[in-house]
Protein backbone atom coordinates (compact mmCIF):
# COMPACT_ATOMS: atom_id res chain seq x y z
CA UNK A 1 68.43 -128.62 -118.92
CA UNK A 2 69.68 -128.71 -122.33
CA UNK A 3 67.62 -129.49 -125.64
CA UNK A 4 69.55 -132.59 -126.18
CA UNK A 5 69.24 -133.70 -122.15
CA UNK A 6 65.50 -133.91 -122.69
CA UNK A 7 65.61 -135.34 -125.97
CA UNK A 8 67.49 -138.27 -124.63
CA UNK A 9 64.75 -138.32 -121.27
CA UNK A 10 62.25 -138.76 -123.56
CA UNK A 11 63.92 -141.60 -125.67
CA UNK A 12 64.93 -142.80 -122.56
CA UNK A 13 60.94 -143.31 -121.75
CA UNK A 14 60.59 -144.94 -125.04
CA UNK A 15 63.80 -147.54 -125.25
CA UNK A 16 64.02 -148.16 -121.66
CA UNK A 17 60.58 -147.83 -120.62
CA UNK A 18 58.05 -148.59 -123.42
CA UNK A 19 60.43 -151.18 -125.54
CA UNK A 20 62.25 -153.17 -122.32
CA UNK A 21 58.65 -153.04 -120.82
CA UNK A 22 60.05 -151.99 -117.46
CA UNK A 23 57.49 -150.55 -115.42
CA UNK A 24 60.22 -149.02 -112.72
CA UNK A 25 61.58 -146.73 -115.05
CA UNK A 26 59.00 -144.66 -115.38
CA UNK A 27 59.57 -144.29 -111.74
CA UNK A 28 62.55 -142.93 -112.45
CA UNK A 29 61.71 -140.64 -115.35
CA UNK A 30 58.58 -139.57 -115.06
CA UNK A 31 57.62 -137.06 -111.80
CA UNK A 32 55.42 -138.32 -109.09
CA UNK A 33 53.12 -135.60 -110.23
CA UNK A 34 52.82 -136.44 -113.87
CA UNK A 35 50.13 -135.05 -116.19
CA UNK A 36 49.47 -137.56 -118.88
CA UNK A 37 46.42 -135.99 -121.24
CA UNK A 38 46.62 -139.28 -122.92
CA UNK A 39 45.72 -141.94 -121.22
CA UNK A 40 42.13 -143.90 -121.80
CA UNK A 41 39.08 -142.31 -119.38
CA UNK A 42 38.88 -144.72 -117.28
CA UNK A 43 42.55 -144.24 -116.04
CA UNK A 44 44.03 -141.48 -114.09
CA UNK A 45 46.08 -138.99 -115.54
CA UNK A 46 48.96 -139.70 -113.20
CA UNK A 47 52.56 -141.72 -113.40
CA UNK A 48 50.57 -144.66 -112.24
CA UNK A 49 47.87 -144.06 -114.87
CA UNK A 50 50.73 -144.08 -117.30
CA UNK A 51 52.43 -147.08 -116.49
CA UNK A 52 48.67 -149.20 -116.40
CA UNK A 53 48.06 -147.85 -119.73
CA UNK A 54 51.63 -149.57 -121.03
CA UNK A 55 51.08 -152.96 -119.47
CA UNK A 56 47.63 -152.86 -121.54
CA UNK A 57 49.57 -152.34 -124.52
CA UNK A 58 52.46 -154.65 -123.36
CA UNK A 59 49.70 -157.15 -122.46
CA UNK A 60 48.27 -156.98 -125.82
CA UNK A 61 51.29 -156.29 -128.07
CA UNK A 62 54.18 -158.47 -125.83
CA UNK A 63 56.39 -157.65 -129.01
CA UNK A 64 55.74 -154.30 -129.18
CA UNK A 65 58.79 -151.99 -130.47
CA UNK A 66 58.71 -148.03 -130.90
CA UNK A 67 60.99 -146.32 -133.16
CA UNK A 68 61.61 -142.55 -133.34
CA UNK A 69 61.43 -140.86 -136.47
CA UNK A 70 61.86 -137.61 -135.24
CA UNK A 71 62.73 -135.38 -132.55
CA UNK A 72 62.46 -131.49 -131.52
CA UNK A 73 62.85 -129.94 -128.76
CA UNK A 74 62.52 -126.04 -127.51
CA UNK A 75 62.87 -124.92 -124.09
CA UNK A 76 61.03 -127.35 -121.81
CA UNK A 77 59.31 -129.36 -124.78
CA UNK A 78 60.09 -132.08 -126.49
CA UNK A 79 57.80 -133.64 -129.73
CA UNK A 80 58.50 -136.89 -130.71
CA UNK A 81 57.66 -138.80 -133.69
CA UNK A 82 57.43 -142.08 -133.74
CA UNK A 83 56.21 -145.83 -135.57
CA UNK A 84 55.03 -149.00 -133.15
CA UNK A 85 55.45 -152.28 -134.48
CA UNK A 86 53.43 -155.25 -132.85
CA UNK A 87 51.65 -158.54 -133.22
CA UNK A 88 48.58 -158.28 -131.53
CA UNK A 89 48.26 -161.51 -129.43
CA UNK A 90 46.06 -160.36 -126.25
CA UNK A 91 43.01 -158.56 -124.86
CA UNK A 92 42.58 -154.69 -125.71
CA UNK A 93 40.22 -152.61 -125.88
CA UNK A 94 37.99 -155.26 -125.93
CA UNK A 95 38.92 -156.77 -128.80
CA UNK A 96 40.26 -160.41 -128.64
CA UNK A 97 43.94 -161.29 -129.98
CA UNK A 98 43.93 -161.67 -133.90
CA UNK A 99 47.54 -162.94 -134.35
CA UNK A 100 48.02 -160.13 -136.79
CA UNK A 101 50.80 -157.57 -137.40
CA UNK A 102 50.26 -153.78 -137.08
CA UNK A 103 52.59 -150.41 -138.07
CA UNK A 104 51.18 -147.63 -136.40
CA UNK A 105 52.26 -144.15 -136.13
CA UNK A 106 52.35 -141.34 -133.64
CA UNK A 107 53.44 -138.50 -131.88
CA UNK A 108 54.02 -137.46 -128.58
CA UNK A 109 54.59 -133.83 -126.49
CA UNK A 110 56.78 -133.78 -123.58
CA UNK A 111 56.98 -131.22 -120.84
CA UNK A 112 60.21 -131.90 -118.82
CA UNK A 113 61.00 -129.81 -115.35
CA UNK A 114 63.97 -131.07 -112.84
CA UNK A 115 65.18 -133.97 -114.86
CA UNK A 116 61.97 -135.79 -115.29
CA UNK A 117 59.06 -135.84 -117.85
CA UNK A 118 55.87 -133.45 -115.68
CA UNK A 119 53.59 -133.76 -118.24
CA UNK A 120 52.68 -135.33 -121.63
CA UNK A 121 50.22 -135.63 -124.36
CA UNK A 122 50.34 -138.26 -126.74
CA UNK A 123 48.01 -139.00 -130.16
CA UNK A 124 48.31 -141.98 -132.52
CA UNK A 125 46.52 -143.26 -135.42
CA UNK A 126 44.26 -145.84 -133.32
CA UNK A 127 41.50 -146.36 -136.17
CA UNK A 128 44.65 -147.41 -138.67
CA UNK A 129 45.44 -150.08 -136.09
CA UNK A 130 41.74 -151.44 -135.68
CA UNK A 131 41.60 -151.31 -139.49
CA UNK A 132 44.91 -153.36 -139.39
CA UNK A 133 43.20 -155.26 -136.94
CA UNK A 134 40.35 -155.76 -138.62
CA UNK A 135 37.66 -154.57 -136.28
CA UNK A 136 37.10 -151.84 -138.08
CA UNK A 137 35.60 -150.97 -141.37
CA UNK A 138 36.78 -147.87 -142.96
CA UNK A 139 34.43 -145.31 -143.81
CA UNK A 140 32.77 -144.98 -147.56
CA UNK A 141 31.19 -141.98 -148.71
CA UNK A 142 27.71 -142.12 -148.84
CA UNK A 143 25.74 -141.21 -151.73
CA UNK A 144 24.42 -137.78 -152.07
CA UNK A 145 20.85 -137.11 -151.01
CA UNK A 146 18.38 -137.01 -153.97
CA UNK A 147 15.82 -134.07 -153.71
């Protein structure tokens, strides 16, 4: 497959998947064998891991809307970078719904193979959205040690 072919797969998974909130397209996207390094430890690493992991988000963030900023792709990878928008009004991690706003950022790895995504890693700025959140206190320097 061509560069462009998996770029649009992968923004494919994004707009139809992740920003429709359709679970079945990852059916149709993703391989029945899918390695996702991403999700949380308590889920599998598989297509169905992958699509529990979204309705958590979807669940949490019901207006939640990925952009791309950016996209490469070589051979059978392609990187994505992107921005999430949401207003956090359910359950996650945890944490209770605040009502408030968040702008995160991200970026994902894609391994494509016959037409659909095989494998994927994904890494976003998680302690920026508790901060946003407010469930999180950043981190000050300490003082030095005296001695």
């Amino acid at each position: 497959m061509s560069n462009d072919t998996n770029k649009a797969l992968v923004l494919a998974s994004i707009d139809e998947g992740w920003n429709t909130q359709r679970l079945s397209i990852f059916d149709e996207l993703f391989a029945p064998d899918l390695v996702d390094h991403s999700v949380p430890r308590d889920l599998p690493a598989t297509r169905d891991g992958t699509k529990t992991h979204a309705a958590r988000y979807w669940s949490a963030f019901p207006d939640l809307r990925i952009t791309i900023d950016d996209q490469i792709a070589e051979a059978d990878k392609v990187v994505t970078r992107w921005t999430a928008h949401g207003t956090h009004t359910g359950r996650l991690m945890g944490v209770p719904p605040t009502g408030k706003s968040v702008i995160v950022t991200g970026i994902r790895v894609d391994r494509v193979f016959g037409g659909r995504i095989v494998e994927t890693w994904a890494e976003f700025d998680q302690l920026g959205m508790l901060l946003q959140l407010g469930v999180a206190s950043a981190l000050t320097p300490s003082a030095p040690a005296v001695g």
